[in-house]
Protein backbone atom coordinates (compact mmCIF):
# COMPACT_ATOMS: atom_id res chain seq x y z
CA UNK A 1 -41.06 16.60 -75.76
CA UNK A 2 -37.71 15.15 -75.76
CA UNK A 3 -36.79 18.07 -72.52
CA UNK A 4 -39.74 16.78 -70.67
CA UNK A 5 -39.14 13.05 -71.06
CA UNK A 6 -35.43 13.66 -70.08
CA UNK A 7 -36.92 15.53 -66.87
CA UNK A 8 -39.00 12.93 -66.42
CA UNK A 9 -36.29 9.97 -66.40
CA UNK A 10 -34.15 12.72 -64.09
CA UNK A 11 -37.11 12.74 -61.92
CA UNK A 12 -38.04 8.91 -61.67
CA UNK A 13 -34.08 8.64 -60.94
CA UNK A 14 -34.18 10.60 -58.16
CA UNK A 15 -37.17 9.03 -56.58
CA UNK A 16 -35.11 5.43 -57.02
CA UNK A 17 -31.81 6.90 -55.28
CA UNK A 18 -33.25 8.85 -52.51
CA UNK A 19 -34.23 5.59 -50.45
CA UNK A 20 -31.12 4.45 -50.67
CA UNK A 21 -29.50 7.94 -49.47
CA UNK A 22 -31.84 7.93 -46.41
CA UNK A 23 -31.39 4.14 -45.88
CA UNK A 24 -27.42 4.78 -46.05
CA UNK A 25 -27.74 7.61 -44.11
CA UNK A 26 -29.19 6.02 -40.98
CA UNK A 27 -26.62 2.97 -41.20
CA UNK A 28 -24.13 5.55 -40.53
CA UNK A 29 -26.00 7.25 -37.51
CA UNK A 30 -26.91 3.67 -36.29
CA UNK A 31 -23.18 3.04 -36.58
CA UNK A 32 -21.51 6.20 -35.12
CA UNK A 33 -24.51 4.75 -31.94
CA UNK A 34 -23.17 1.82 -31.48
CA UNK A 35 -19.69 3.01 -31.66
CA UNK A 36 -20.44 5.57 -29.02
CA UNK A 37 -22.38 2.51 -26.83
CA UNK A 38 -19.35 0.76 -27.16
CA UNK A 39 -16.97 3.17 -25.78
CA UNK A 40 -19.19 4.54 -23.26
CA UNK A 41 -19.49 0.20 -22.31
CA UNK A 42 -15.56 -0.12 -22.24
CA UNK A 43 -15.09 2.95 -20.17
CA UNK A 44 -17.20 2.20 -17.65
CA UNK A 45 -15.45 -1.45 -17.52
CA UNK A 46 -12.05 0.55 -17.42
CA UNK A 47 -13.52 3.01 -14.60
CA UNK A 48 -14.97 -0.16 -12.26
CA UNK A 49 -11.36 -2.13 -12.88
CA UNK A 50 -12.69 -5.30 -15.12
CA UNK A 51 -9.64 -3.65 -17.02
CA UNK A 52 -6.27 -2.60 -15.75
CA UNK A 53 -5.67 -5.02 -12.86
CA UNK A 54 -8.17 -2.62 -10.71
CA UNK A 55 -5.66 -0.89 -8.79
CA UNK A 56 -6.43 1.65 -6.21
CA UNK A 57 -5.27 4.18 -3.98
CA UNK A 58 -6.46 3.10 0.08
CA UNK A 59 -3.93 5.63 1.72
CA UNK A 60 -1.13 7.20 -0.49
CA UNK A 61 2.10 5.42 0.55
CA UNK A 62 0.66 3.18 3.11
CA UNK A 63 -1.88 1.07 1.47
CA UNK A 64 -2.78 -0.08 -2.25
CA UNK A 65 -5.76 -2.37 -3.31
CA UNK A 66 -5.58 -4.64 -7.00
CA UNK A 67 -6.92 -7.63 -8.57
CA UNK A 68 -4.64 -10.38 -9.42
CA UNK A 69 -1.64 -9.42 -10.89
CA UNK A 70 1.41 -11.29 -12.40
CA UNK A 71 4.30 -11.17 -14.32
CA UNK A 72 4.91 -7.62 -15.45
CA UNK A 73 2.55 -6.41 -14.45
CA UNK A 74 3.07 -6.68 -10.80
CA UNK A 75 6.49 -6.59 -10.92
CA UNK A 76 5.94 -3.19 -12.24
CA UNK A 77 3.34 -2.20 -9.24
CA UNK A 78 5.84 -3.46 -7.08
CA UNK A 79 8.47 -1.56 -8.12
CA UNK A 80 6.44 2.16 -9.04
CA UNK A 81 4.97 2.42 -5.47
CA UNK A 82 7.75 0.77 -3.77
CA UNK A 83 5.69 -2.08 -2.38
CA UNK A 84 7.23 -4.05 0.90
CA UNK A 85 4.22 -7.10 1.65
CA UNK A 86 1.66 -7.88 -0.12
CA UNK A 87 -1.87 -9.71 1.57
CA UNK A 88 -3.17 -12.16 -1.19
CA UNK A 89 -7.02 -12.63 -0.07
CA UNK A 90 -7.23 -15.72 -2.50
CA UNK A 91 -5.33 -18.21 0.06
CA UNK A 92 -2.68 -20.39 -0.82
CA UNK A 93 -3.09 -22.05 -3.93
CA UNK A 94 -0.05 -23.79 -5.06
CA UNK A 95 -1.69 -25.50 -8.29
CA UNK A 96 -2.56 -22.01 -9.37
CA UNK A 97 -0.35 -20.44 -11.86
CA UNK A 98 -1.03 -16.72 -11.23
CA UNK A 99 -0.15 -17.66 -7.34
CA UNK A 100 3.03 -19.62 -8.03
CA UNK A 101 4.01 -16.35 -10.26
CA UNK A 102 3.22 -13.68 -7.66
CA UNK A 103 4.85 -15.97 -5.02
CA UNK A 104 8.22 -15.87 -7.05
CA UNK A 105 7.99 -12.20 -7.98
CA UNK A 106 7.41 -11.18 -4.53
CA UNK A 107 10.54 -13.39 -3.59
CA UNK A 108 12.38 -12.03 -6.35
CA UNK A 109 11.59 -8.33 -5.19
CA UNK A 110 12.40 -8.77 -1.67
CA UNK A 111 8.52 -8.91 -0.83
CA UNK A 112 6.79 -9.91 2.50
CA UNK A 113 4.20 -12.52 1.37
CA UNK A 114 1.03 -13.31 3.17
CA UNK A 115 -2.00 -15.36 2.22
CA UNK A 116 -5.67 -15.10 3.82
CA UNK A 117 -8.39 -17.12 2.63
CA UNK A 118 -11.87 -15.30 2.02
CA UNK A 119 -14.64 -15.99 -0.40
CA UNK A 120 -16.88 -12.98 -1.94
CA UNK A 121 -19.32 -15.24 -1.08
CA UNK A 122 -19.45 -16.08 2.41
CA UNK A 123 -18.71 -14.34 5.92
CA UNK A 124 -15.22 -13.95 6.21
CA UNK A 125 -13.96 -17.06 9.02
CA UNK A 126 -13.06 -15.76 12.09
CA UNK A 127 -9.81 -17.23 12.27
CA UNK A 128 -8.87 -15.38 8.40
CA UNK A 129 -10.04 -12.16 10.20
CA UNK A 130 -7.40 -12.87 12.95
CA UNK A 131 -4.69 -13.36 10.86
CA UNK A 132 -5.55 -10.68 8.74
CA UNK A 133 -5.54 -8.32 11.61
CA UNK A 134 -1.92 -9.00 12.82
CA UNK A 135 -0.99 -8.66 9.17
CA UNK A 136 -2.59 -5.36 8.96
CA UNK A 137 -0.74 -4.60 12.29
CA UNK A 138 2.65 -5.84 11.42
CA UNK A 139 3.20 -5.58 7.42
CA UNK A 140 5.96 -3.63 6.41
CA UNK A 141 4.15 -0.67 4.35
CA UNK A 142 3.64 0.62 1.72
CA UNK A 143 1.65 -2.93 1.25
CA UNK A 144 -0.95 -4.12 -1.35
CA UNK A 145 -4.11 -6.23 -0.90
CA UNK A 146 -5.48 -8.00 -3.40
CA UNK A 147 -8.44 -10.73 -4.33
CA UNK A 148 -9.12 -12.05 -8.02
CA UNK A 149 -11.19 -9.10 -9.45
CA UNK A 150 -10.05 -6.35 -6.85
CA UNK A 151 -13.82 -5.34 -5.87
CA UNK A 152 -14.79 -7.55 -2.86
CA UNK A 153 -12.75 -9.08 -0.77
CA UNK A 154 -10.10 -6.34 -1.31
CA UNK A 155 -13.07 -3.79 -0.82
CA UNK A 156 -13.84 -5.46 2.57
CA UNK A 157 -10.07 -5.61 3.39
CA UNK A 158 -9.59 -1.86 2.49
CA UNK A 159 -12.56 -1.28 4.76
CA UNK A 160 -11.38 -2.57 7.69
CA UNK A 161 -8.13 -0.98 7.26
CA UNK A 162 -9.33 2.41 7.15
CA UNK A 163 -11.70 1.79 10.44
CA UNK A 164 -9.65 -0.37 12.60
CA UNK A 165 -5.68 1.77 11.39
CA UNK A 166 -6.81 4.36 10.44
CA UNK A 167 -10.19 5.68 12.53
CA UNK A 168 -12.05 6.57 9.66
CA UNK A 169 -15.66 6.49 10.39
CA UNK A 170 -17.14 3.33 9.23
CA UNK A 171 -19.71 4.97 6.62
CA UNK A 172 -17.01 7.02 5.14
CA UNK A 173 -14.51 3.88 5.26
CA UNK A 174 -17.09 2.11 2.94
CA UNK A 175 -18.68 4.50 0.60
CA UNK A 176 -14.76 4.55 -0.14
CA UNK A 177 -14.00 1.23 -0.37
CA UNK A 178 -16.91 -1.53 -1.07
CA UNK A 179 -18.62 0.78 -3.49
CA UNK A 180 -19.71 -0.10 -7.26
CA UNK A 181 -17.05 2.40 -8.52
CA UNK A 182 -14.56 -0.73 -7.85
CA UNK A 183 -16.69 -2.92 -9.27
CA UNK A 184 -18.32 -4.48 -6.13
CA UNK A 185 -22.42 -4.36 -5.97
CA UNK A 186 -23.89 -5.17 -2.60
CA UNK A 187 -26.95 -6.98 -4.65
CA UNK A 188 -25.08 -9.45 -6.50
CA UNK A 189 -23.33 -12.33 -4.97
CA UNK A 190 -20.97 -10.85 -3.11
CA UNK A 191 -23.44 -9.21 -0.77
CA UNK A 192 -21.31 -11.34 1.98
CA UNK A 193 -18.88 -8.45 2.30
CA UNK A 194 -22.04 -5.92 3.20
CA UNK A 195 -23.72 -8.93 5.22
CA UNK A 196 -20.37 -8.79 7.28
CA UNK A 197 -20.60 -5.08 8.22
CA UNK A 198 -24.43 -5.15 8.47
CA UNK A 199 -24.02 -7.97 11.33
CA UNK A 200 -21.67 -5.74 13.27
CA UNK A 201 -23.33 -2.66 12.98
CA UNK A 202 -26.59 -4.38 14.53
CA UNK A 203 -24.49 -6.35 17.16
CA UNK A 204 -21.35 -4.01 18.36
CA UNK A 205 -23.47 -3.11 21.54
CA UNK A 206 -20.77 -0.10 21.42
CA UNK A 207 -17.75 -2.13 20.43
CA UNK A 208 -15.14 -1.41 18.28
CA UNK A 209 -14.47 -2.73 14.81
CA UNK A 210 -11.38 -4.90 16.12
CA UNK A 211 -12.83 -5.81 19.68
CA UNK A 212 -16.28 -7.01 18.33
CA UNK A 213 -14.19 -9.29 15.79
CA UNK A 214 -12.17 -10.68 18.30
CA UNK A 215 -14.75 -10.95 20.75
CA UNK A 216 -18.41 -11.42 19.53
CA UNK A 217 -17.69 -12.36 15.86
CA UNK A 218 -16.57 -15.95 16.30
CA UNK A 219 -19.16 -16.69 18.21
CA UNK A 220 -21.85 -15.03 16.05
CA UNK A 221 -20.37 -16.87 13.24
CA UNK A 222 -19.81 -20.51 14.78
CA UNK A 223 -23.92 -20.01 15.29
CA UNK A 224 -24.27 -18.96 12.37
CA UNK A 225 -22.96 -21.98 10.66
CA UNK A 226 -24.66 -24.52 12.94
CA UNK A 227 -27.78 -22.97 12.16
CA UNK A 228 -26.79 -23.37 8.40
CA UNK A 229 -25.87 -26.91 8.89
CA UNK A 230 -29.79 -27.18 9.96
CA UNK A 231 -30.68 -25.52 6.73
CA UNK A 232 -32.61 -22.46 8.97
CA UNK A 233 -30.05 -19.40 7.98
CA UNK A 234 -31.60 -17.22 4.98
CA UNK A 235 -30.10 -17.04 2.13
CA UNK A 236 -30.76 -13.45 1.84
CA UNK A 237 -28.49 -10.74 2.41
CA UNK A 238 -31.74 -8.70 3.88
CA UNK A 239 -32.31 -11.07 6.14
CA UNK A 240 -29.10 -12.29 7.21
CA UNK A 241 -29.51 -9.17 10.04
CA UNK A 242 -32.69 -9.69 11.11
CA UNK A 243 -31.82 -13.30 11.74
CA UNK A 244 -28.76 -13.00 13.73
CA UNK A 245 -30.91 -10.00 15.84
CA UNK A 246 -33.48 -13.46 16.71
CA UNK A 247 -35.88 -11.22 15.13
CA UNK A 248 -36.59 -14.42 12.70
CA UNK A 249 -36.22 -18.00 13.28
């Protein structure tokens, strides 16, 4: 009697405890998830640049993309691949701390400094494009471009680069350049930057990259805005195109 009660408490014990084992044991698989779903989360962020200032390889020796950089940090890009100018895509802005501190390090390091203005945003201004050009043209190399995040702008910049210096084809020049891997999606709001290439692919009439910007751009862009200023420009990347074929009024 006293063996079979005993076996019977052993037994009732085991039946309270095992709950708790499976209950403990799927708070650790749940856990050891989540961990994973957190790394995989972080090195995705590393891989598209939200982390490590973004920097990127256009041409080995010639060219080098990155977000915003200061202190150390650039100092330390500066000085590892031997950088000569650098293109800052943000514009001048003097009550900006990060531009007063690259401005100073670049002085500091014997760097030509240049600043273009261009917004994710919108269609780069003719005028930016311009300057940009002769800066492509005349930069002492090896030279870095940069924007805030390192995915737009600079992807655009990069772009153009490769096309207009360099001859790469223009599909090749992009799926290199303005591509998600950087951290730039055509979707979001920066579809400017693909709006941009989109325009000229559908109004080059043969042109070249550099010829159609300093030829038919400004004018498809001074239309563009009057046409905005009348409030009859989509808003849409997708139809950005078809409106500046007339195909949509």
């Amino acid at each position: 009697m006293a063996n079979s009660a005993s076996t019977g408490k052993e037994s009732m014990t085991v039946l309270h405890v095992e709950p708790n084992n499976v209950l403990r044991r799927w708070l650790l698989r749940a856990g050891y998830c989540l961990l994973l779903i957190i790394l995989s989360v972080l090195a995705l962020l590393r891989y598209v640049g939200v982390f490590g200032g973004n920097v990127r390889v256009v041409e080995e020796g010639q060219v080098y993309r990155s977000a915003q950089l200061t202190g150390d940090d650039l100092t330390r890009l500066l000085d590892e691949r031997r950088i000569r100018s650098v293109i800052n895509l943000r514009g001048a802005l003097p009550n900006d701390a990060s531009y007063r501190s690259e401005i100073a390090t670049c002085a500091k390091s014997g760097v030509n400094h240049f600043d273009i203005r261009l917004s994710a945003e919108r269609m780069p201004p003719p005028g930016e494009l311009l300057k940009l050009l002769n800066a492509l043209d005349t930069a002492a190399r090896p030279l870095l471009v940069h924007c805030f995040g390192g995915a737009d702008r600079s992807g655009l910049v990069s772009t153009l680069y490769l096309n207009v210096e360099r001859g790469v084809p223009l599909d090749e020049a992009l799926s290199r350049q303005l591509t998600w891997r950087y951290g730039h999606l055509s979707f979001g709001h920066a579809h400017a930057m693909d709006d941009f290439f989109a325009l000229y692919r559908h109004t080059a009439g043969g042109r070249s990259l550099r010829e159609w910007v300093q030829r038919l751009y400004p004018k498809l862009y001074e239309q563009r805005l009057a046409e905005q200023r009348h409030g009859t420009v989509p808003r849409s990347g997708s139809l950005l195109v078809l409106w500046s074929l007339g195909l949509i009024h």
